[in-house]
N, C-alpha and C. Protein backbone atom coordinates (compact mmCIF):
# COMPACT_ATOMS: atom_id res chain seq x y z
N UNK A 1 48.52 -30.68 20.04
CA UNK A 1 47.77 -31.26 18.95
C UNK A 1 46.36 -30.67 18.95
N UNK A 2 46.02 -30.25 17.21
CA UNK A 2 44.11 -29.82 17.21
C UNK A 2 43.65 -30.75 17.08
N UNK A 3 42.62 -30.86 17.92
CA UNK A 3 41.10 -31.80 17.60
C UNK A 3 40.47 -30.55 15.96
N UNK A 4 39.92 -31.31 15.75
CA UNK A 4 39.04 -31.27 14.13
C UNK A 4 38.24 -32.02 14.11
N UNK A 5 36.36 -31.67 14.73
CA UNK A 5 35.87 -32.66 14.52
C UNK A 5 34.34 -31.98 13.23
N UNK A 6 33.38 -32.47 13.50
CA UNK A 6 32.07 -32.17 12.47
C UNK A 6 31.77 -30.99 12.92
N UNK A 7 31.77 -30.64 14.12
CA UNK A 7 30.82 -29.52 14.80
C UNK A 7 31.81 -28.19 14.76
N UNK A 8 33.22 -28.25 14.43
CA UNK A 8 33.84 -27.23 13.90
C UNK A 8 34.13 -27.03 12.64
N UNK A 9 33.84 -28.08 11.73
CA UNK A 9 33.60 -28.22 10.40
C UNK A 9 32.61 -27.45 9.95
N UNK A 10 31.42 -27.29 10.70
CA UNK A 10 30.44 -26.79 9.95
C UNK A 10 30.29 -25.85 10.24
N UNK A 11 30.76 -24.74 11.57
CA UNK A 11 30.62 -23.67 12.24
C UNK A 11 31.76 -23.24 11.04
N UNK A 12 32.60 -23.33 10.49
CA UNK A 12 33.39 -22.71 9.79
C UNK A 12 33.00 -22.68 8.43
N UNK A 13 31.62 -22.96 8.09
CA UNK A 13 31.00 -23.06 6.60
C UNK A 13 30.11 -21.80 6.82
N UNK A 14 29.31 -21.63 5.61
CA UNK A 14 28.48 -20.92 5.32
C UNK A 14 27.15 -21.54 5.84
N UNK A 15 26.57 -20.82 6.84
CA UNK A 15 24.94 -21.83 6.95
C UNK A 15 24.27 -21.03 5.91
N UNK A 16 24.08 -21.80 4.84
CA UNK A 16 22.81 -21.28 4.25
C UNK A 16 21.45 -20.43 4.84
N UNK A 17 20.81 -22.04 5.76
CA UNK A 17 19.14 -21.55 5.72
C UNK A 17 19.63 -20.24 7.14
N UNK A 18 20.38 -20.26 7.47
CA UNK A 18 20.17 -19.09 8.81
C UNK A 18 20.34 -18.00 7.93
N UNK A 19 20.87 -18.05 7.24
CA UNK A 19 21.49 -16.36 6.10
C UNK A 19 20.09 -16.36 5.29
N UNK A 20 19.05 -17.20 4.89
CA UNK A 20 18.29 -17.20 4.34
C UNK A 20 17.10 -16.24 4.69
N UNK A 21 17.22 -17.51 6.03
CA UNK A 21 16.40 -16.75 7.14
C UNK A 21 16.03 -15.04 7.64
N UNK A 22 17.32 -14.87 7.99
CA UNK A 22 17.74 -13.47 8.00
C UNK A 22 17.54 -12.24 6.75
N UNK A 23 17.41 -12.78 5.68
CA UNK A 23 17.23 -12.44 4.20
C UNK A 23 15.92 -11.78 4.59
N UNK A 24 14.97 -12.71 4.74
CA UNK A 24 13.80 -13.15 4.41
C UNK A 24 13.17 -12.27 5.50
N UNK A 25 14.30 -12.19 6.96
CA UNK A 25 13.09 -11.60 7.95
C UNK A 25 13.52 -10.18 7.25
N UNK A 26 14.26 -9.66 6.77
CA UNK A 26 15.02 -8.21 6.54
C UNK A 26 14.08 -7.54 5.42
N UNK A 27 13.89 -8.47 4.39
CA UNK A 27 13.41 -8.08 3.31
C UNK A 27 11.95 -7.75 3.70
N UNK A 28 11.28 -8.36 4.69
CA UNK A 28 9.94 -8.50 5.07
C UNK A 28 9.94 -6.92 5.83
N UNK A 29 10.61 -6.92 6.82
CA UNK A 29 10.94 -5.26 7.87
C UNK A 29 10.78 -4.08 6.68
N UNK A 30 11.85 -4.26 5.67
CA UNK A 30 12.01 -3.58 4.73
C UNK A 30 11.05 -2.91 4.06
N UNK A 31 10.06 -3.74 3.58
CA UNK A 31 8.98 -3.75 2.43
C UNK A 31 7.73 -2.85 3.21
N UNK A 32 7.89 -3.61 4.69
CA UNK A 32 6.92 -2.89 5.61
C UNK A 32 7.05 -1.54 6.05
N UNK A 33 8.46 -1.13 5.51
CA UNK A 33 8.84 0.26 6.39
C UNK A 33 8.35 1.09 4.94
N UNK A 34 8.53 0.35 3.58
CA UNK A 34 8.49 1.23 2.49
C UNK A 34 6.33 1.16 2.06
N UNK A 35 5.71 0.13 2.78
CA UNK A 35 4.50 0.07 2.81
C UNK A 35 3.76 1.01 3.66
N UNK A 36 4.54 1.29 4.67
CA UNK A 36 3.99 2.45 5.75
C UNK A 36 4.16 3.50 5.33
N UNK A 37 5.67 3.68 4.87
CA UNK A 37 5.86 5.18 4.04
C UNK A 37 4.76 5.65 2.71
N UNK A 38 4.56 4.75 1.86
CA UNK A 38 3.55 5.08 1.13
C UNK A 38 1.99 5.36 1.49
N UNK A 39 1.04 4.54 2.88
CA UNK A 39 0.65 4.37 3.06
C UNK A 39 0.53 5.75 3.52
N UNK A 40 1.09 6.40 4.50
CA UNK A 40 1.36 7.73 5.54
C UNK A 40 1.12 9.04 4.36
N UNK A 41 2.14 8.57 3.60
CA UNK A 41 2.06 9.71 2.09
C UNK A 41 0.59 10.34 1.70
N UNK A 42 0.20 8.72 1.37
CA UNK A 42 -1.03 9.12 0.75
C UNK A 42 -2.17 9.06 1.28
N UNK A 43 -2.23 8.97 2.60
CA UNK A 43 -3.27 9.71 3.75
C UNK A 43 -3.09 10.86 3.70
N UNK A 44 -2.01 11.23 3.59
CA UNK A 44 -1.78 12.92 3.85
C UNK A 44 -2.10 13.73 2.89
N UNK A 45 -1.71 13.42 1.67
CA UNK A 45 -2.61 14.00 0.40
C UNK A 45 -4.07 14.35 0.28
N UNK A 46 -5.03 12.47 0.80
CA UNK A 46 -6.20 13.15 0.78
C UNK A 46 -6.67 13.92 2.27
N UNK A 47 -7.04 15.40 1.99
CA UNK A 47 -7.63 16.29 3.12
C UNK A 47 -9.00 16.07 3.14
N UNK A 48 -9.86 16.42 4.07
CA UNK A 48 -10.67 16.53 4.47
C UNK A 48 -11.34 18.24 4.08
N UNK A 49 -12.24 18.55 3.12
CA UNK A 49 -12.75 19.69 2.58
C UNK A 49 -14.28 19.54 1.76
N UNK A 50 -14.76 20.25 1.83
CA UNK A 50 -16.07 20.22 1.51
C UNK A 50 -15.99 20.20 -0.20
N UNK A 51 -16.50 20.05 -1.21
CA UNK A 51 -16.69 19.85 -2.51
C UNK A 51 -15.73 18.44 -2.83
N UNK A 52 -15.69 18.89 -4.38
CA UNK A 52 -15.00 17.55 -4.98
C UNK A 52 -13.57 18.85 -5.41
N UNK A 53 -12.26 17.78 -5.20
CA UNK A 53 -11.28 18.32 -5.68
C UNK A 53 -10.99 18.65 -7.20
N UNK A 54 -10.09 19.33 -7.55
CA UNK A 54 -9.94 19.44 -8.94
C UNK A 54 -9.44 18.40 -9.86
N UNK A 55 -9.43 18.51 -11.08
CA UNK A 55 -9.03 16.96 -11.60
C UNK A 55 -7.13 17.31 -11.53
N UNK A 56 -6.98 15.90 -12.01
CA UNK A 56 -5.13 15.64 -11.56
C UNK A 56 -4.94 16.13 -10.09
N UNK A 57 -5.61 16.58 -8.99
CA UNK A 57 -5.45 16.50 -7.45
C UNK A 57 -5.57 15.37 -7.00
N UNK A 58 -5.15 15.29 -5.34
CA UNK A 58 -5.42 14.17 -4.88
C UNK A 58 -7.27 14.28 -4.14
N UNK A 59 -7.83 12.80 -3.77
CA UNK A 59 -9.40 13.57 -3.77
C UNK A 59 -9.98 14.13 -2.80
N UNK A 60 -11.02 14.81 -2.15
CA UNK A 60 -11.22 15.28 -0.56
C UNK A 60 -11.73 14.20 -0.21
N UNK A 61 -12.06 14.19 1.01
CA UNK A 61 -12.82 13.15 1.93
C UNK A 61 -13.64 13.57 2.29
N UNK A 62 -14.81 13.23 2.81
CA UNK A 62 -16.04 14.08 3.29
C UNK A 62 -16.35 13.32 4.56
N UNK A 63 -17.22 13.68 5.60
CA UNK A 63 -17.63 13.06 6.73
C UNK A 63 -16.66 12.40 7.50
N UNK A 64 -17.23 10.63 7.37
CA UNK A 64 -15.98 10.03 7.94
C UNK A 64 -14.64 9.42 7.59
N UNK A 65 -14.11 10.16 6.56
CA UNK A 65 -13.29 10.14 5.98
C UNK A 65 -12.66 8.81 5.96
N UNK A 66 -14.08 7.83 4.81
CA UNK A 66 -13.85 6.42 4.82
C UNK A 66 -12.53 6.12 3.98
N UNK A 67 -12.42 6.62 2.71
CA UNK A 67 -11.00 6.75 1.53
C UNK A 67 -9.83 6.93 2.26
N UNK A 68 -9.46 7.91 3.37
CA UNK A 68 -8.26 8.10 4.12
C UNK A 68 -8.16 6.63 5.14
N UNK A 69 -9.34 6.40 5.69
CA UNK A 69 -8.69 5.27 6.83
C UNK A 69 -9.04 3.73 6.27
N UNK A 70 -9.46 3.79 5.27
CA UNK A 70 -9.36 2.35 4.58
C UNK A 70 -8.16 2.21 3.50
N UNK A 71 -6.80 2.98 3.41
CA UNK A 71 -5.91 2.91 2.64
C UNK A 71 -4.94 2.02 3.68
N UNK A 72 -4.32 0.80 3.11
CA UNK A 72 -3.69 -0.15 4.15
C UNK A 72 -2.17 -1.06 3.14
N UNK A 73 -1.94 -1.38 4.11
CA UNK A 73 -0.94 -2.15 3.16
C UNK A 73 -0.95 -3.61 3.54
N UNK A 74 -0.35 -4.22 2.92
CA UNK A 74 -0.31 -5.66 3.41
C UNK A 74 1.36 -6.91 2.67
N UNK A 75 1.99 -7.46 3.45
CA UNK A 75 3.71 -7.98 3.01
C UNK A 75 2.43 -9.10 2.30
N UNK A 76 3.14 -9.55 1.11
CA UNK A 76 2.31 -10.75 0.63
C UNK A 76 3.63 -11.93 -0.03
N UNK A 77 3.73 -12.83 1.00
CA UNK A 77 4.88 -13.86 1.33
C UNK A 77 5.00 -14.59 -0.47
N UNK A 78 3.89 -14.39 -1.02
CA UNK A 78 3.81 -15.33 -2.28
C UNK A 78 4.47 -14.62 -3.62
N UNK A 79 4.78 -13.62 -3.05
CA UNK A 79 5.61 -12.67 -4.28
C UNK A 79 6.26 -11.87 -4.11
N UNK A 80 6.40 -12.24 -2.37
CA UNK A 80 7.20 -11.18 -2.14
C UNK A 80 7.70 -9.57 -2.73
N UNK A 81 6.27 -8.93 -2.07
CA UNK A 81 5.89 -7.64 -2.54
C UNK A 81 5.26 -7.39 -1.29
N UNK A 82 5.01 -5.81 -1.18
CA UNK A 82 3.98 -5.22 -0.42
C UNK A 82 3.17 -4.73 -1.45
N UNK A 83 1.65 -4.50 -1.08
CA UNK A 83 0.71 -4.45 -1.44
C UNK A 83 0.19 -3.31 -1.20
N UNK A 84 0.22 -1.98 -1.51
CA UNK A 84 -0.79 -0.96 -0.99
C UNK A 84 -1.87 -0.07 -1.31
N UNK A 85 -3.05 0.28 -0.61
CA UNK A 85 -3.99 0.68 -1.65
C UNK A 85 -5.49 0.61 -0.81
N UNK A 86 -5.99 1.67 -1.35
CA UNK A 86 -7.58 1.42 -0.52
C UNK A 86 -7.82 -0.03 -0.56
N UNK A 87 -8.58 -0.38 0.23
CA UNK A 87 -9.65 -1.42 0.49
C UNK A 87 -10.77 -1.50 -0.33
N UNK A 88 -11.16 -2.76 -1.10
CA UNK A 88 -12.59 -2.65 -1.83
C UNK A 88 -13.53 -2.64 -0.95
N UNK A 89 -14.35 -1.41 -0.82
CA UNK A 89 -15.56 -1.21 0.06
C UNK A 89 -16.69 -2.36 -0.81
N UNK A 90 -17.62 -2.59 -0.01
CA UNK A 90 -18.37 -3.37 -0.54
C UNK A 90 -19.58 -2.57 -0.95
N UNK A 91 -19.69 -1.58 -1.95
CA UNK A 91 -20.05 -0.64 -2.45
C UNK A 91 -20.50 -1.10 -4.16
N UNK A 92 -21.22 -0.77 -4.80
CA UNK A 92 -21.11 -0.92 -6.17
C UNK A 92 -20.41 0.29 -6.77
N UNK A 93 -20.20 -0.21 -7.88
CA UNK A 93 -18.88 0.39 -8.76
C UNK A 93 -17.32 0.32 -8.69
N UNK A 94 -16.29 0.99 -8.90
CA UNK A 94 -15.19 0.80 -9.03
C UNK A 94 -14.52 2.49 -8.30
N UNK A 95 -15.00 2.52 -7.41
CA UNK A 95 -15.15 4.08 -7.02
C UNK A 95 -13.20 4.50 -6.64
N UNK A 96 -12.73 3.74 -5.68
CA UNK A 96 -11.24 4.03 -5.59
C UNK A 96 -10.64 3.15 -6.85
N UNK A 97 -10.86 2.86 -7.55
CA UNK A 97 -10.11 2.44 -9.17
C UNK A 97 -9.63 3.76 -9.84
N UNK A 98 -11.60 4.22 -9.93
CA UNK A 98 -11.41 5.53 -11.19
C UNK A 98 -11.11 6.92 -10.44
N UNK A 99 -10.91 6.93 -8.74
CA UNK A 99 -10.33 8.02 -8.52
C UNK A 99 -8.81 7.81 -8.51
N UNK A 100 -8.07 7.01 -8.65
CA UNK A 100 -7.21 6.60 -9.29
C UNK A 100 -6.63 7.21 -10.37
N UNK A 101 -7.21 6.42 -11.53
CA UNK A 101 -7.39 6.19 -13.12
C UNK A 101 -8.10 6.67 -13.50
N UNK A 102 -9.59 7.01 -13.17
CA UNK A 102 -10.45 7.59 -14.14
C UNK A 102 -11.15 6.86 -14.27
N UNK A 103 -12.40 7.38 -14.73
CA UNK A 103 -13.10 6.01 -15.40
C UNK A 103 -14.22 5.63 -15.15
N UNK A 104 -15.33 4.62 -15.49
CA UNK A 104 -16.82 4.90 -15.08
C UNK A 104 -17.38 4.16 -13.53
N UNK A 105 -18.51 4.75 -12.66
CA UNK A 105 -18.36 4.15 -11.60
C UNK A 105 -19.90 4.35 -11.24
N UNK A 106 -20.46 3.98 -10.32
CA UNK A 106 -22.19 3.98 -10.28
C UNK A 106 -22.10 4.88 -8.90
N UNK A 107 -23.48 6.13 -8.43
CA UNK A 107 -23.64 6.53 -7.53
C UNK A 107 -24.68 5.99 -7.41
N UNK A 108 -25.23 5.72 -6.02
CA UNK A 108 -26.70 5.48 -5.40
C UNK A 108 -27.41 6.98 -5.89
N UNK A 109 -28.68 6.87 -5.91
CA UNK A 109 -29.33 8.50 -5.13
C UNK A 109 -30.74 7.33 -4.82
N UNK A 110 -30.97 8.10 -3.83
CA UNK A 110 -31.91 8.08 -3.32
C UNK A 110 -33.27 8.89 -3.64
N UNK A 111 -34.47 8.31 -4.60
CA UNK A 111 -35.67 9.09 -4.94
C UNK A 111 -36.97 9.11 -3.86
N UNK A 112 -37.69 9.61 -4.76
CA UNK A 112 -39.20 9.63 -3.80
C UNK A 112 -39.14 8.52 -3.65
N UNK A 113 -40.24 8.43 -2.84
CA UNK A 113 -40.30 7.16 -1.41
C UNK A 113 -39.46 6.35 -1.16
N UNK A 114 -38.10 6.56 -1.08
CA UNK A 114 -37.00 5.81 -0.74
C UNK A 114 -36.32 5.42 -1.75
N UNK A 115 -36.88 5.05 -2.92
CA UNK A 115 -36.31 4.20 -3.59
C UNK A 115 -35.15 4.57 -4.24
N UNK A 116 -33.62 3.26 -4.20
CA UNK A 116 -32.78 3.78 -4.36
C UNK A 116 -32.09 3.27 -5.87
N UNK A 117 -32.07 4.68 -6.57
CA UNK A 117 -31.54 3.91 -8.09
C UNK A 117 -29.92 4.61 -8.74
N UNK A 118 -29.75 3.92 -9.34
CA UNK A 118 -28.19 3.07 -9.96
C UNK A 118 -27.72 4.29 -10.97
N UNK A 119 -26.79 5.30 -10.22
CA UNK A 119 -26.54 5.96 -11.53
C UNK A 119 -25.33 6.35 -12.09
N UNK A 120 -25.22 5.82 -13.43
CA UNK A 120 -23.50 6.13 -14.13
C UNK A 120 -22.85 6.85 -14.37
N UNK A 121 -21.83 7.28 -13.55
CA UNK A 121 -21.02 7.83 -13.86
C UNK A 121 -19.64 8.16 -14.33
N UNK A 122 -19.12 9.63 -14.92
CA UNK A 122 -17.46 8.81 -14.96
C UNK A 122 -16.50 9.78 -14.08
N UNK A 123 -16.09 9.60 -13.62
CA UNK A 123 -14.87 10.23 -12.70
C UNK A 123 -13.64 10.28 -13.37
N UNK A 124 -12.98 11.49 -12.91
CA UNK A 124 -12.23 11.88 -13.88
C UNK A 124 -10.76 12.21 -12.56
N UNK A 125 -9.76 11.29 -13.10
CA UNK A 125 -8.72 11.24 -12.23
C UNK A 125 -8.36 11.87 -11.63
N UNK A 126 -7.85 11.35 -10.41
CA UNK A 126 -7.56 11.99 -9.11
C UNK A 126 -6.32 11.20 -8.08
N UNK A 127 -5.30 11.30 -9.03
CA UNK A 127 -4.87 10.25 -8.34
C UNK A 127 -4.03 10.55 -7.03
N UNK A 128 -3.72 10.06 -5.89
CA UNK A 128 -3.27 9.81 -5.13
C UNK A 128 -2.13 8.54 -4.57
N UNK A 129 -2.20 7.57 -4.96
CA UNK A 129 -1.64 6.59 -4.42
C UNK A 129 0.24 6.30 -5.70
N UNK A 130 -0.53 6.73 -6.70
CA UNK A 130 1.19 7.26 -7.55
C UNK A 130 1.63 8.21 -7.24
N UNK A 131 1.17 9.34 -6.72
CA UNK A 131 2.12 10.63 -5.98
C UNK A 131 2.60 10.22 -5.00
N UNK A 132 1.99 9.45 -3.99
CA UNK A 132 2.37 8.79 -2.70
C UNK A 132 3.83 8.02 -3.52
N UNK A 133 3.94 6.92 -3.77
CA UNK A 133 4.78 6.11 -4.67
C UNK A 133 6.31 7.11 -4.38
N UNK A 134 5.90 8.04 -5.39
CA UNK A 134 6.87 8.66 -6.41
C UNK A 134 7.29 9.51 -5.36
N UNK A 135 6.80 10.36 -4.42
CA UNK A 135 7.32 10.32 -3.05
C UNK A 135 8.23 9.85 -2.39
N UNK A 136 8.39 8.82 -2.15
CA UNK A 136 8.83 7.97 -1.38
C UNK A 136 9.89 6.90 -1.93
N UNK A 137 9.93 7.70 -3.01
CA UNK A 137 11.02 6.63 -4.32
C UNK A 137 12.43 6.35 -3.33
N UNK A 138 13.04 7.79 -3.21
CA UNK A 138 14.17 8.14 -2.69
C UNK A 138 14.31 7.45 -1.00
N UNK A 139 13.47 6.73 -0.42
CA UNK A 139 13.74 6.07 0.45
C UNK A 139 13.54 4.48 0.81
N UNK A 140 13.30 4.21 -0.77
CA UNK A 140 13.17 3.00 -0.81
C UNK A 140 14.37 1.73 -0.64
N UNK A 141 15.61 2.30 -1.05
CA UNK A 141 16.36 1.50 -0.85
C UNK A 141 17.26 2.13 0.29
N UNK A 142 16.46 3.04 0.69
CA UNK A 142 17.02 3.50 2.33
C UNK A 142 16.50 2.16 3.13
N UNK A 143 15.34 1.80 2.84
CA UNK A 143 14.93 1.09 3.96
C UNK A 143 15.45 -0.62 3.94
N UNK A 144 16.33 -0.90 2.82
CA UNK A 144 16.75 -2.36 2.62
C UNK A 144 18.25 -2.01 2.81
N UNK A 145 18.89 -1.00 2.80
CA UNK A 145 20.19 -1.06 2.95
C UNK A 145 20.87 -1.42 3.90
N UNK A 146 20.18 -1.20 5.23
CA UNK A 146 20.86 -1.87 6.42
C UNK A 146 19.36 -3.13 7.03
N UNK A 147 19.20 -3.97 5.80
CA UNK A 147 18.02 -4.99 6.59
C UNK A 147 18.07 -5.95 7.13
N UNK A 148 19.78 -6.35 6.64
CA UNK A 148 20.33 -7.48 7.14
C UNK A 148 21.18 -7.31 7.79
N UNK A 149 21.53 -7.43 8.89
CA UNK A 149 23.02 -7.43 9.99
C UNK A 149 23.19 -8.90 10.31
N UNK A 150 24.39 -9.22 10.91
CA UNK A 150 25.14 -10.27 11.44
C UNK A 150 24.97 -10.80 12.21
């Protein structure tokens, strides 16, 4: 004779929240492997070279090549998305926007006796972070295809 009690009842169901669970940690691994890949991309684009690059290039970096090591990603649980993209320096203007997109942005200069004044400019695209993207298309659902195992 079988015993049949609750605790083999339910081992023989579907657990939801554990499959959920598992979803959720997979999709997260996932997003992060396709956030690094973009992230890696488009470090590598911008080089390190003296002048300004040409327009439709990706842009140079100069000195301490702040634009290359402030590009980051981040999993954002509330929309489940990754997030990637320079950092807003706390800089005036919109400086990694319009090397981006294009578009108008303020330089410092520095005049006689120090004084430092506000000047407009427009920058003319350079983008980087959609070549990165478009890159990396073809391994995007490389990286969710095996995210969930058993």
């Amino acid at each position: 004779m079988m015993k049949f009690d609750l605790r083999m009842a339910r081992a023989a169901f579907f657990d939801r929240a554990a499959v959920q669970r598992a979803v959720d940690r997979g999709k997260q691994r996932a997003l992060s492997k396709c956030g690094a890949f973009v992230r890696t991309t488009a470090r590598g684009l911008i080089r390190q070279r003296p002048g300004i690059s040409r327009w439709g290039q990706p842009p140079h970096t100069h000195g301490q090549r702040l634009l290359k090591r402030f590009i980051l990603f981040a999993f954002d649980r509330a929309s489940d998305s990754v997030v990637i993209g320079p950092v807003k320096l706390a800089k005036p203007g919109q400086a990694t926007h319009a090397l981006e997109f294009g578009g108008p942005s303020v330089r410092l200069k520095r005049g006689r006796l120090g004084r430092v004044r506000r000047q407009r400019i427009t920058i003319h695209r350079r983008p980087y972070m959609a070549p990165a993207l478009a890159r990396n298309l073809r391994q995007i659902p490389e990286a969710f295809r095996a995210s969930v195992s058993g």
